[in-house]
PDB file of N, CA and C in Angstrom:
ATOM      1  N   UNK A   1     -43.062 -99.164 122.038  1.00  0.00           N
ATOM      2  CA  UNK A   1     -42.760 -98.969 120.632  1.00  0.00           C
ATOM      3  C   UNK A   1     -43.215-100.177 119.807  1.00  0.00           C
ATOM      4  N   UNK A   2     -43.171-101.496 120.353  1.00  0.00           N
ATOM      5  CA  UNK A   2     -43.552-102.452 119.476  1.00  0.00           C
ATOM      6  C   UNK A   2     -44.904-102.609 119.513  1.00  0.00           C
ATOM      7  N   UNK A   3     -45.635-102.104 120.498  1.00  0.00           N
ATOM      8  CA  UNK A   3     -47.434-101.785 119.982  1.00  0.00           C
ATOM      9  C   UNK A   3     -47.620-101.228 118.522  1.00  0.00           C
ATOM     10  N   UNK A   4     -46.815-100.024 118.657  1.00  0.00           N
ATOM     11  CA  UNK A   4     -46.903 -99.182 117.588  1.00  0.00           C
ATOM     12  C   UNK A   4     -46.231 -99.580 116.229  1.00  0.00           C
ATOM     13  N   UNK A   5     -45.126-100.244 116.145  1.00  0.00           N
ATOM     14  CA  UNK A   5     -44.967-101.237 114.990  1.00  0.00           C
ATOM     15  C   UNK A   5     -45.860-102.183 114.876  1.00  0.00           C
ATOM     16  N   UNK A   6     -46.458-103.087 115.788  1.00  0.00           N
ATOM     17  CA  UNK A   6     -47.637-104.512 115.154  1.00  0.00           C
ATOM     18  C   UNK A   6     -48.864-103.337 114.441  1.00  0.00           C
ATOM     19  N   UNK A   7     -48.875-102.217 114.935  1.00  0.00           N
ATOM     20  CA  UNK A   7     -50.372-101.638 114.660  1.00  0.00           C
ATOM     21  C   UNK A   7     -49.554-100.872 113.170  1.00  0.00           C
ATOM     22  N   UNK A   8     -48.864-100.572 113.338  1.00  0.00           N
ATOM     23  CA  UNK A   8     -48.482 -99.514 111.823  1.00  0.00           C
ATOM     24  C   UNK A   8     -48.278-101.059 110.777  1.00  0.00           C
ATOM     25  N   UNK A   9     -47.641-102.043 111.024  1.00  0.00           N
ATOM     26  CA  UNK A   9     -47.823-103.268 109.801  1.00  0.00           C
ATOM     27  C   UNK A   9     -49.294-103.768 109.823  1.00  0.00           C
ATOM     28  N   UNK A  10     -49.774-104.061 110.497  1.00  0.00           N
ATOM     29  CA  UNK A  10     -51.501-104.476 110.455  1.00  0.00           C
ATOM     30  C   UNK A  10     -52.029-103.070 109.501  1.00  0.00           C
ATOM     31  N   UNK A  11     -51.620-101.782 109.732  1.00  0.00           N
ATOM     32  CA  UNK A  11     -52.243-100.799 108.734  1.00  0.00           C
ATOM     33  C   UNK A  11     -51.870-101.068 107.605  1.00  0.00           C
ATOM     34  N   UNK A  12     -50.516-101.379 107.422  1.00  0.00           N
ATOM     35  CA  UNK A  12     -50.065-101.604 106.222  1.00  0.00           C
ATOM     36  C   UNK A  12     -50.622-102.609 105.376  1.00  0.00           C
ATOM     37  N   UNK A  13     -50.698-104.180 105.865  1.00  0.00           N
ATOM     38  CA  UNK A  13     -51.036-105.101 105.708  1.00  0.00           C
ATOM     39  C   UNK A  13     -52.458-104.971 104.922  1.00  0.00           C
ATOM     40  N   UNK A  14     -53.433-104.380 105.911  1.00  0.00           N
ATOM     41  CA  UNK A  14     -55.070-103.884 105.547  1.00  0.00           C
ATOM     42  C   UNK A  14     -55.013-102.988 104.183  1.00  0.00           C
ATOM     43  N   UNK A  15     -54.262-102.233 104.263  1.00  0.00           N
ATOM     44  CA  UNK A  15     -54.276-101.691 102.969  1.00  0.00           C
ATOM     45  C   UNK A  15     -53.935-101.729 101.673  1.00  0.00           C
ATOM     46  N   UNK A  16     -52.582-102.917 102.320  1.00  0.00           N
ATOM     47  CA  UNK A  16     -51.874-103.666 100.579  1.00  0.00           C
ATOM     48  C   UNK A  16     -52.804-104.558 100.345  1.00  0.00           C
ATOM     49  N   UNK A  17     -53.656-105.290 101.384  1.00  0.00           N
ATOM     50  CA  UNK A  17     -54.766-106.334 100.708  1.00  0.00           C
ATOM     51  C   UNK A  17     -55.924-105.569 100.234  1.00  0.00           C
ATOM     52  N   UNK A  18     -56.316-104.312 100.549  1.00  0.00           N
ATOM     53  CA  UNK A  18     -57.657-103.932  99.913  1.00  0.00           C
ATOM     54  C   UNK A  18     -57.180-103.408  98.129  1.00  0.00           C
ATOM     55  N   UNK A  19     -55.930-102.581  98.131  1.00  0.00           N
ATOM     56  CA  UNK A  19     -55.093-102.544  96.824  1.00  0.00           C
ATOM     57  C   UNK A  19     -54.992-103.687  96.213  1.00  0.00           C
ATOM     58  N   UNK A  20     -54.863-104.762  96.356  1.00  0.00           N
ATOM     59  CA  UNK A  20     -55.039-105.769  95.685  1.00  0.00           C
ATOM     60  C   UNK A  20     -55.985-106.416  95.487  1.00  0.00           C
ATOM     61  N   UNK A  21     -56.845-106.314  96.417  1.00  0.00           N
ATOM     62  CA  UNK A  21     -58.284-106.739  95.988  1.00  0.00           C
ATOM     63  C   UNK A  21     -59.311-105.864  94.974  1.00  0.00           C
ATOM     64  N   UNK A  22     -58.908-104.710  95.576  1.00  0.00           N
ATOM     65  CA  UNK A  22     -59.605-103.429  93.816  1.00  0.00           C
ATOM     66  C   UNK A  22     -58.963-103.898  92.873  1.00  0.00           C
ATOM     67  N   UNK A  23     -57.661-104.360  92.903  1.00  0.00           N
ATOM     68  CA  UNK A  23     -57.174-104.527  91.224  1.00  0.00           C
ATOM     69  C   UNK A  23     -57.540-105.657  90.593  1.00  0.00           C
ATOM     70  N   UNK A  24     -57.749-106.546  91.443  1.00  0.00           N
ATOM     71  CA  UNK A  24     -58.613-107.856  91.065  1.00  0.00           C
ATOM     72  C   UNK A  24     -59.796-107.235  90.615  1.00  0.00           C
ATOM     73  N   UNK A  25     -60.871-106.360  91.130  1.00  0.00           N
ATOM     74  CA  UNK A  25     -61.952-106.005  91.055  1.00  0.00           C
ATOM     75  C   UNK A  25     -61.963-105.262  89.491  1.00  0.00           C
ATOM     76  N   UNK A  26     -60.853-104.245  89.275  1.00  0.00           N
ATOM     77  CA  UNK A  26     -60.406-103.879  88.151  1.00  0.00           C
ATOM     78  C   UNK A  26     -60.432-104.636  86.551  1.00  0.00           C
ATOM     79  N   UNK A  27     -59.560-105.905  87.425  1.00  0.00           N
ATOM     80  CA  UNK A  27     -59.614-106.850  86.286  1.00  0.00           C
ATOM     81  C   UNK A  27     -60.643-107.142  85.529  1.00  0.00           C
ATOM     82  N   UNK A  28     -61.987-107.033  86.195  1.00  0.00           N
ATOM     83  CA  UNK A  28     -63.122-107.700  85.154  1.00  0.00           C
ATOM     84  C   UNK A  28     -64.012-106.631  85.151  1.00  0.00           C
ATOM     85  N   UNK A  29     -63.795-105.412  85.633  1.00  0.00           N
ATOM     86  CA  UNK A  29     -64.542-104.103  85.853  1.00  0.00           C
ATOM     87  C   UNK A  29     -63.208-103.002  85.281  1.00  0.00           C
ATOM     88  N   UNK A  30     -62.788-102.728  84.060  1.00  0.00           N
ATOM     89  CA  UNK A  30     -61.591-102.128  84.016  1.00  0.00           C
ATOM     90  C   UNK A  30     -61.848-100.947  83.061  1.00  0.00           C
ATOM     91  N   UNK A  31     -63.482-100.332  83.400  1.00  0.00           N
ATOM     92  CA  UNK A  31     -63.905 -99.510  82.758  1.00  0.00           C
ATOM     93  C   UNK A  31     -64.902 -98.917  84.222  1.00  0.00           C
ATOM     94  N   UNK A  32     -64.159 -98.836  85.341  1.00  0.00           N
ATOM     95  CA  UNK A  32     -64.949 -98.437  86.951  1.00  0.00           C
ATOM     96  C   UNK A  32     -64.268 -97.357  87.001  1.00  0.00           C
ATOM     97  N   UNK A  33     -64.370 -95.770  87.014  1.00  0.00           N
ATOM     98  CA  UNK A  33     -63.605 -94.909  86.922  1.00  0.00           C
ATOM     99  C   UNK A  33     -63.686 -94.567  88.718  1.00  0.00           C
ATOM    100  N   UNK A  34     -64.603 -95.124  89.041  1.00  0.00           N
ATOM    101  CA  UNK A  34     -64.688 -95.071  90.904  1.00  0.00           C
ATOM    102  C   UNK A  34     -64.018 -95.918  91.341  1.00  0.00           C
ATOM    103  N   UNK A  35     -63.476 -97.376  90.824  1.00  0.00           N
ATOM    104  CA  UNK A  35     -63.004 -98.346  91.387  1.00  0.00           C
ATOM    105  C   UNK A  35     -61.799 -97.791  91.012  1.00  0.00           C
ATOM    106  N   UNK A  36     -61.491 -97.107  89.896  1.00  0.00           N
ATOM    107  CA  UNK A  36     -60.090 -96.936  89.917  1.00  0.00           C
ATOM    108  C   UNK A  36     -59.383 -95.852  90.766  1.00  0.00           C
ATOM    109  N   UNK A  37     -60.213 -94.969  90.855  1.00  0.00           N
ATOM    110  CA  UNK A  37     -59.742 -93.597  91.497  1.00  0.00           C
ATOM    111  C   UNK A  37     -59.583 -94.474  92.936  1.00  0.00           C
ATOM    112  N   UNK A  38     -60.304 -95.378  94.000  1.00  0.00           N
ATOM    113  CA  UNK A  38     -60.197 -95.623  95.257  1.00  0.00           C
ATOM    114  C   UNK A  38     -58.958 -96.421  95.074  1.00  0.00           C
ATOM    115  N   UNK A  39     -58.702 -97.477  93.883  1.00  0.00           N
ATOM    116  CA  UNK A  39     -57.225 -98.052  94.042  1.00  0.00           C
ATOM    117  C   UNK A  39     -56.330 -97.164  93.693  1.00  0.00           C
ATOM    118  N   UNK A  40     -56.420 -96.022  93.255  1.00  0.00           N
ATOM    119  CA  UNK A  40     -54.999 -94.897  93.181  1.00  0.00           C
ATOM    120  C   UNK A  40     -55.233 -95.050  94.566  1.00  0.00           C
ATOM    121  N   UNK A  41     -56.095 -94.327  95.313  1.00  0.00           N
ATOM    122  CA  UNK A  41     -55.976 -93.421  96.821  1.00  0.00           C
ATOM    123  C   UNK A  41     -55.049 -94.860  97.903  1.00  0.00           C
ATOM    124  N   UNK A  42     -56.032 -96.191  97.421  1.00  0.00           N
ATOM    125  CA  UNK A  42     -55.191 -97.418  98.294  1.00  0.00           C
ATOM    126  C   UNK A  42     -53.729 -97.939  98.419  1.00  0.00           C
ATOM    127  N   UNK A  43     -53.779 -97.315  97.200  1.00  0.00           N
ATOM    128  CA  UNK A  43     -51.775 -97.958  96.660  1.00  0.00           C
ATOM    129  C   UNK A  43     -51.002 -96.390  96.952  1.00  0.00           C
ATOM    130  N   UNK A  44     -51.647 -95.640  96.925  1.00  0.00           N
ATOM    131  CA  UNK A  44     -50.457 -94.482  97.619  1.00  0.00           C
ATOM    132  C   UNK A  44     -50.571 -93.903  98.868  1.00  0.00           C
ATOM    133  N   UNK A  45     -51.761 -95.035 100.037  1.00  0.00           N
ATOM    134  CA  UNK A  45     -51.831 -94.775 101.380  1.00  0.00           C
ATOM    135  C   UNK A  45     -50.699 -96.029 101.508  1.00  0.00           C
ATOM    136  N   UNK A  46     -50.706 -97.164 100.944  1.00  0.00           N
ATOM    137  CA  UNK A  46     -50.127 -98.385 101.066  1.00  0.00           C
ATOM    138  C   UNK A  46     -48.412 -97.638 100.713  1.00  0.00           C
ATOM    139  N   UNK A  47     -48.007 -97.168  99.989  1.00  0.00           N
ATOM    140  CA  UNK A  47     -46.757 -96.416  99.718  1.00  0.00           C
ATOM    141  C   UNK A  47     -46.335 -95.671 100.420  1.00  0.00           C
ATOM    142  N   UNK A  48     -47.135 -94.910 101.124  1.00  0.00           N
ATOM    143  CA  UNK A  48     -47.143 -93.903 102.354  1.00  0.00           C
ATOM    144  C   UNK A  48     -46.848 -94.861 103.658  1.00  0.00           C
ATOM    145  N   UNK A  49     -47.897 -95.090 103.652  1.00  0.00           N
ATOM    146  CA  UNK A  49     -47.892 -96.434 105.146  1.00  0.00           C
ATOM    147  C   UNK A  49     -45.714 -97.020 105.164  1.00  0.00           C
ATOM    148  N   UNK A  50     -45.471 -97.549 103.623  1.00  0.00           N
ATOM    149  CA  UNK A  50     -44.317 -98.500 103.920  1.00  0.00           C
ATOM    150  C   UNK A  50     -43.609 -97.574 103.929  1.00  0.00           C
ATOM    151  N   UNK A  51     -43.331 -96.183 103.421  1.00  0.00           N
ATOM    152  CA  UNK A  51     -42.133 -95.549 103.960  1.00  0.00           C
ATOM    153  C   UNK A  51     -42.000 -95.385 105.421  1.00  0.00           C
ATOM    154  N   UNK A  52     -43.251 -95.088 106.057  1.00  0.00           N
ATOM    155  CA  UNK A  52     -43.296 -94.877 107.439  1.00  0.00           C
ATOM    156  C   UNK A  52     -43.163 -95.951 108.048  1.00  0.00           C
ATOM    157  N   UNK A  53     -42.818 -96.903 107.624  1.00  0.00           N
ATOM    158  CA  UNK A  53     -42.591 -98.136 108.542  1.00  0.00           C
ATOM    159  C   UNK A  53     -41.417 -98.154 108.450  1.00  0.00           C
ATOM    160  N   UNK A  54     -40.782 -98.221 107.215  1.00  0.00           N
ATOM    161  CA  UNK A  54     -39.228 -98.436 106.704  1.00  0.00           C
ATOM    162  C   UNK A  54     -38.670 -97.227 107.595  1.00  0.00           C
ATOM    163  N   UNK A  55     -38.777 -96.271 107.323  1.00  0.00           N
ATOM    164  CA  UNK A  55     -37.802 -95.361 108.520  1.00  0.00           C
ATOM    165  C   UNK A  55     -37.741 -95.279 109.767  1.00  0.00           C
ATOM    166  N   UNK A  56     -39.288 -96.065 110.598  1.00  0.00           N
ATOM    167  CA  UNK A  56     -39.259 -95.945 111.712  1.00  0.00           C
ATOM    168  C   UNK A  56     -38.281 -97.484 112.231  1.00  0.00           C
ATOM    169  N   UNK A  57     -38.735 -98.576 111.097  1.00  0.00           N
ATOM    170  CA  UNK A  57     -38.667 -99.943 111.363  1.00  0.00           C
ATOM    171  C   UNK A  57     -37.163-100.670 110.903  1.00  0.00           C
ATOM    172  N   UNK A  58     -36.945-100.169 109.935  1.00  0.00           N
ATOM    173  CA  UNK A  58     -35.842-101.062 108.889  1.00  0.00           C
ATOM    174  C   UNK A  58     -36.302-101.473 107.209  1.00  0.00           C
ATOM    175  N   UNK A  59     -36.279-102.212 106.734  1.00  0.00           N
ATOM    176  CA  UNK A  59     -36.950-102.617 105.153  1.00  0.00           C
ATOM    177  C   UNK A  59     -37.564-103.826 105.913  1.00  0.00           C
ATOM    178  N   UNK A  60     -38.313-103.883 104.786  1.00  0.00           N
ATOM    179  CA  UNK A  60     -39.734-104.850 104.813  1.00  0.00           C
ATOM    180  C   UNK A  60     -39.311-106.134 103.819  1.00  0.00           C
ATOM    181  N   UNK A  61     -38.721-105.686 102.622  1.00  0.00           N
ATOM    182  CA  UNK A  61     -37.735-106.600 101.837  1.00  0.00           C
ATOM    183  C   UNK A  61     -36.572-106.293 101.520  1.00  0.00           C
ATOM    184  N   UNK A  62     -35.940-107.388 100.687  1.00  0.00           N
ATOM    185  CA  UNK A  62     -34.986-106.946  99.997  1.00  0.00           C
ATOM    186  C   UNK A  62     -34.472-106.092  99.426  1.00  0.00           C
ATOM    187  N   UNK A  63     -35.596-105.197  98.396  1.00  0.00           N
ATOM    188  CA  UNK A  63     -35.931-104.531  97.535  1.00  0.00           C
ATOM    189  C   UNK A  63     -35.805-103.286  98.101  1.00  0.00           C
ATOM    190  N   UNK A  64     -36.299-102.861  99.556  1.00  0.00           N
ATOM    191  CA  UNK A  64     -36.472-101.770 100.251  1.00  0.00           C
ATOM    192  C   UNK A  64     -34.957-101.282 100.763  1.00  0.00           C
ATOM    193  N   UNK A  65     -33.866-101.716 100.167  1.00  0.00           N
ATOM    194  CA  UNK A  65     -32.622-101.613 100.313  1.00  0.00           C
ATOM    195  C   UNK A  65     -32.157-101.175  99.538  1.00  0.00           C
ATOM    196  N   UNK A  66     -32.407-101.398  98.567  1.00  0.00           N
ATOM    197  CA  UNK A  66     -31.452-100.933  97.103  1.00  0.00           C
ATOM    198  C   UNK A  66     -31.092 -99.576  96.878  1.00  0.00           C
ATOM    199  N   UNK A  67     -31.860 -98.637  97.663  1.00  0.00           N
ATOM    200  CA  UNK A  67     -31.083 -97.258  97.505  1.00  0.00           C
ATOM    201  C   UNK A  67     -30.346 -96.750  98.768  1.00  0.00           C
ATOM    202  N   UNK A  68     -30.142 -97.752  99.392  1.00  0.00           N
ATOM    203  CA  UNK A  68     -28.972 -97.364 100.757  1.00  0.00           C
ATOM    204  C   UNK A  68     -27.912 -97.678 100.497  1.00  0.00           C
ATOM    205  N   UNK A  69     -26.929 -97.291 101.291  1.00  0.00           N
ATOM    206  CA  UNK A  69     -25.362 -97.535 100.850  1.00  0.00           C
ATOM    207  C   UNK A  69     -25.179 -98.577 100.920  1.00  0.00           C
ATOM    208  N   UNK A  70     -25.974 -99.844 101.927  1.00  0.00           N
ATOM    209  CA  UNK A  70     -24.957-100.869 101.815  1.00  0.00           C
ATOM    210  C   UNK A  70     -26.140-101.977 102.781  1.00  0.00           C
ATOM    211  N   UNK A  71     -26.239-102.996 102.805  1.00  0.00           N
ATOM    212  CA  UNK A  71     -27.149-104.148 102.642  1.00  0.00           C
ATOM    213  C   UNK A  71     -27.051-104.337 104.629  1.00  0.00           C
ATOM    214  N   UNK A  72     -28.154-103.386 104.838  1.00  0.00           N
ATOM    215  CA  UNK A  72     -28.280-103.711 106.371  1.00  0.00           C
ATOM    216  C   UNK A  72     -29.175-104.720 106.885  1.00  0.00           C
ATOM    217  N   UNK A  73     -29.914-105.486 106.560  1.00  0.00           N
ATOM    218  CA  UNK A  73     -30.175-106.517 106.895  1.00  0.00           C
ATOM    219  C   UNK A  73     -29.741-107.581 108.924  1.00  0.00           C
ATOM    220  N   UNK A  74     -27.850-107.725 108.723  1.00  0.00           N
ATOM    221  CA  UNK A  74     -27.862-107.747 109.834  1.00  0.00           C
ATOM    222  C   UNK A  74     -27.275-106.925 110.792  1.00  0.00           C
ATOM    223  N   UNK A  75     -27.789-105.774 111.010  1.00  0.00           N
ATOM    224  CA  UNK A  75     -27.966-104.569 112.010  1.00  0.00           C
ATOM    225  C   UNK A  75     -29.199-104.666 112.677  1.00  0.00           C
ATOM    226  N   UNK A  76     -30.040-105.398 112.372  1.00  0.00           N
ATOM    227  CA  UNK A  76     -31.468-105.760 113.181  1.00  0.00           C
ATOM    228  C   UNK A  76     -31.425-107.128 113.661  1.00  0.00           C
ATOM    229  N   UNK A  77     -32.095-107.265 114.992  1.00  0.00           N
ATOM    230  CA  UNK A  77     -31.630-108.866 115.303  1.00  0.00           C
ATOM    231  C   UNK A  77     -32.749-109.671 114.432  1.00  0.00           C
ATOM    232  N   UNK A  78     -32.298-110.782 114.592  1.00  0.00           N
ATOM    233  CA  UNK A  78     -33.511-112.342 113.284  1.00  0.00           C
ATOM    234  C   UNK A  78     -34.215-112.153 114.248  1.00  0.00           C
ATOM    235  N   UNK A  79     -35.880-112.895 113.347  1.00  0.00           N
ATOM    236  CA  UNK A  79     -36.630-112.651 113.967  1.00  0.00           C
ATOM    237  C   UNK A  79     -36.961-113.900 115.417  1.00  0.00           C
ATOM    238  N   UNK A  80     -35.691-114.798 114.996  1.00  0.00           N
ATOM    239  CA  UNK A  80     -35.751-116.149 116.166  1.00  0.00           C
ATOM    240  C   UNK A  80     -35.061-115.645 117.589  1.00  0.00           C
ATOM    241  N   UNK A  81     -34.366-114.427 117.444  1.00  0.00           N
ATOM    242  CA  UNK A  81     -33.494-113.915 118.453  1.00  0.00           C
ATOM    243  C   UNK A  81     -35.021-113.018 119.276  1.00  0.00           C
ATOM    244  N   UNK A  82     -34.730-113.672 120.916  1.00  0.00           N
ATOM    245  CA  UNK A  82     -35.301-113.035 121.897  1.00  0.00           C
ATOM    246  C   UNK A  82     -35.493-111.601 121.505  1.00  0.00           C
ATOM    247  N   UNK A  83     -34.278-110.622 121.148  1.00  0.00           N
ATOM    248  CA  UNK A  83     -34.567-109.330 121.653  1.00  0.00           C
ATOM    249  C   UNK A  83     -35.355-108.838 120.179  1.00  0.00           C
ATOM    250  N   UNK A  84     -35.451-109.868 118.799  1.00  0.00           N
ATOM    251  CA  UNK A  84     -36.097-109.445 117.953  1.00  0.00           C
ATOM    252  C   UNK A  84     -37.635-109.592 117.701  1.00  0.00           C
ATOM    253  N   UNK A  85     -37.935-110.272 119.269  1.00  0.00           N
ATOM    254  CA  UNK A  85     -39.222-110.990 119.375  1.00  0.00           C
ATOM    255  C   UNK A  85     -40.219-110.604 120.656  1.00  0.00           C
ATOM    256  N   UNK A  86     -39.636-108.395 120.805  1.00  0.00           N
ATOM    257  CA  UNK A  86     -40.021-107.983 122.075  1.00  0.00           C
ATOM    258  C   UNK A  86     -41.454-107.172 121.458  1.00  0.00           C
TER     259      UNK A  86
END
Protein backbone atom coordinates (compact mmCIF):
# COMPACT_ATOMS: atom_id res chain seq x y z
CA UNK A 1 0.00 0.00 0.00
CA UNK A 2 2.74 2.49 0.63
CA UNK A 3 4.12 1.97 -3.06
CA UNK A 4 0.86 3.10 -4.02
CA UNK A 5 0.69 6.19 -1.75
CA UNK A 6 4.60 7.48 -2.72
CA UNK A 7 3.29 6.94 -6.46
CA UNK A 8 -0.35 8.59 -6.06
CA UNK A 9 1.64 11.90 -4.13
CA UNK A 10 4.51 11.98 -6.81
CA UNK A 11 1.20 12.14 -9.28
CA UNK A 12 -0.07 14.64 -7.32
CA UNK A 13 3.01 16.55 -6.76
CA UNK A 14 3.75 16.43 -10.91
CA UNK A 15 0.65 17.88 -11.48
CA UNK A 16 0.28 20.73 -8.81
CA UNK A 17 3.78 21.82 -10.23
CA UNK A 18 2.81 21.75 -13.95
CA UNK A 19 -0.62 23.89 -12.67
CA UNK A 20 1.54 26.22 -11.39
CA UNK A 21 3.88 26.50 -13.83
CA UNK A 22 0.96 27.24 -16.72
CA UNK A 23 -0.21 29.92 -14.42
CA UNK A 24 3.07 31.47 -14.31
CA UNK A 25 3.05 30.92 -18.08
CA UNK A 26 -0.46 32.65 -18.00
CA UNK A 27 0.89 35.50 -16.27
CA UNK A 28 2.72 37.07 -19.19
CA UNK A 29 0.69 35.07 -21.91
CA UNK A 30 -2.92 35.81 -20.36
CA UNK A 31 -4.49 36.05 -23.71
CA UNK A 32 -3.31 31.83 -24.55
CA UNK A 33 -6.78 30.39 -24.86
CA UNK A 34 -4.66 26.86 -25.23
CA UNK A 35 -2.57 27.63 -22.26
CA UNK A 36 -5.57 28.26 -20.45
CA UNK A 37 -7.83 25.47 -21.36
CA UNK A 38 -4.56 22.85 -20.40
CA UNK A 39 -4.37 24.77 -16.86
CA UNK A 40 -8.25 24.18 -16.34
CA UNK A 41 -7.64 20.32 -17.36
CA UNK A 42 -4.18 20.51 -14.75
CA UNK A 43 -5.88 22.04 -11.68
CA UNK A 44 -8.93 19.71 -11.87
CA UNK A 45 -6.66 16.46 -12.47
CA UNK A 46 -4.60 18.09 -9.44
CA UNK A 47 -8.21 18.36 -7.45
CA UNK A 48 -9.08 14.96 -8.52
CA UNK A 49 -5.64 13.45 -7.74
CA UNK A 50 -6.01 15.20 -3.82
CA UNK A 51 -9.37 13.88 -3.12
CA UNK A 52 -8.08 10.49 -3.99
CA UNK A 53 -5.33 10.73 -1.82
CA UNK A 54 -7.28 12.35 1.07
CA UNK A 55 -9.72 9.39 1.28
CA UNK A 56 -7.39 6.78 0.65
CA UNK A 57 -4.54 8.66 2.84
CA UNK A 58 -5.82 11.22 5.52
CA UNK A 59 -5.48 15.32 4.69
CA UNK A 60 -2.56 16.66 3.12
CA UNK A 61 -3.16 19.98 5.25
CA UNK A 62 -4.80 21.65 7.62
CA UNK A 63 -7.27 23.00 5.41
CA UNK A 64 -8.24 19.44 4.11
CA UNK A 65 -10.06 19.12 7.49
CA UNK A 66 -12.34 21.72 7.82
CA UNK A 67 -15.34 19.87 6.63
CA UNK A 68 -14.96 16.82 8.99
CA UNK A 69 -16.39 16.61 12.31
CA UNK A 70 -13.50 17.03 14.22
CA UNK A 71 -9.55 17.70 13.78
CA UNK A 72 -7.99 14.17 13.08
CA UNK A 73 -4.67 14.91 12.65
CA UNK A 74 -3.59 12.58 15.64
CA UNK A 75 -5.30 9.33 14.47
CA UNK A 76 -2.33 8.92 12.01
CA UNK A 77 1.06 8.22 13.47
CA UNK A 78 3.96 11.55 13.01
CA UNK A 79 5.85 11.21 10.45
CA UNK A 80 9.14 10.54 13.02
CA UNK A 81 7.18 7.44 14.39
CA UNK A 82 8.58 4.03 12.86
CA UNK A 83 5.15 2.74 11.89
CA UNK A 84 4.52 6.26 10.08
CA UNK A 85 7.71 5.74 8.14
CA UNK A 86 6.64 2.11 6.50
Amino acid sequence: MECGRNELLKQLQSYNFAAYDMLLYLDTHPNDKKAFELFKSLAEKTKSLKREFEKAFGPLTPFSTASQPCFNWLESPWPWEKEGNK
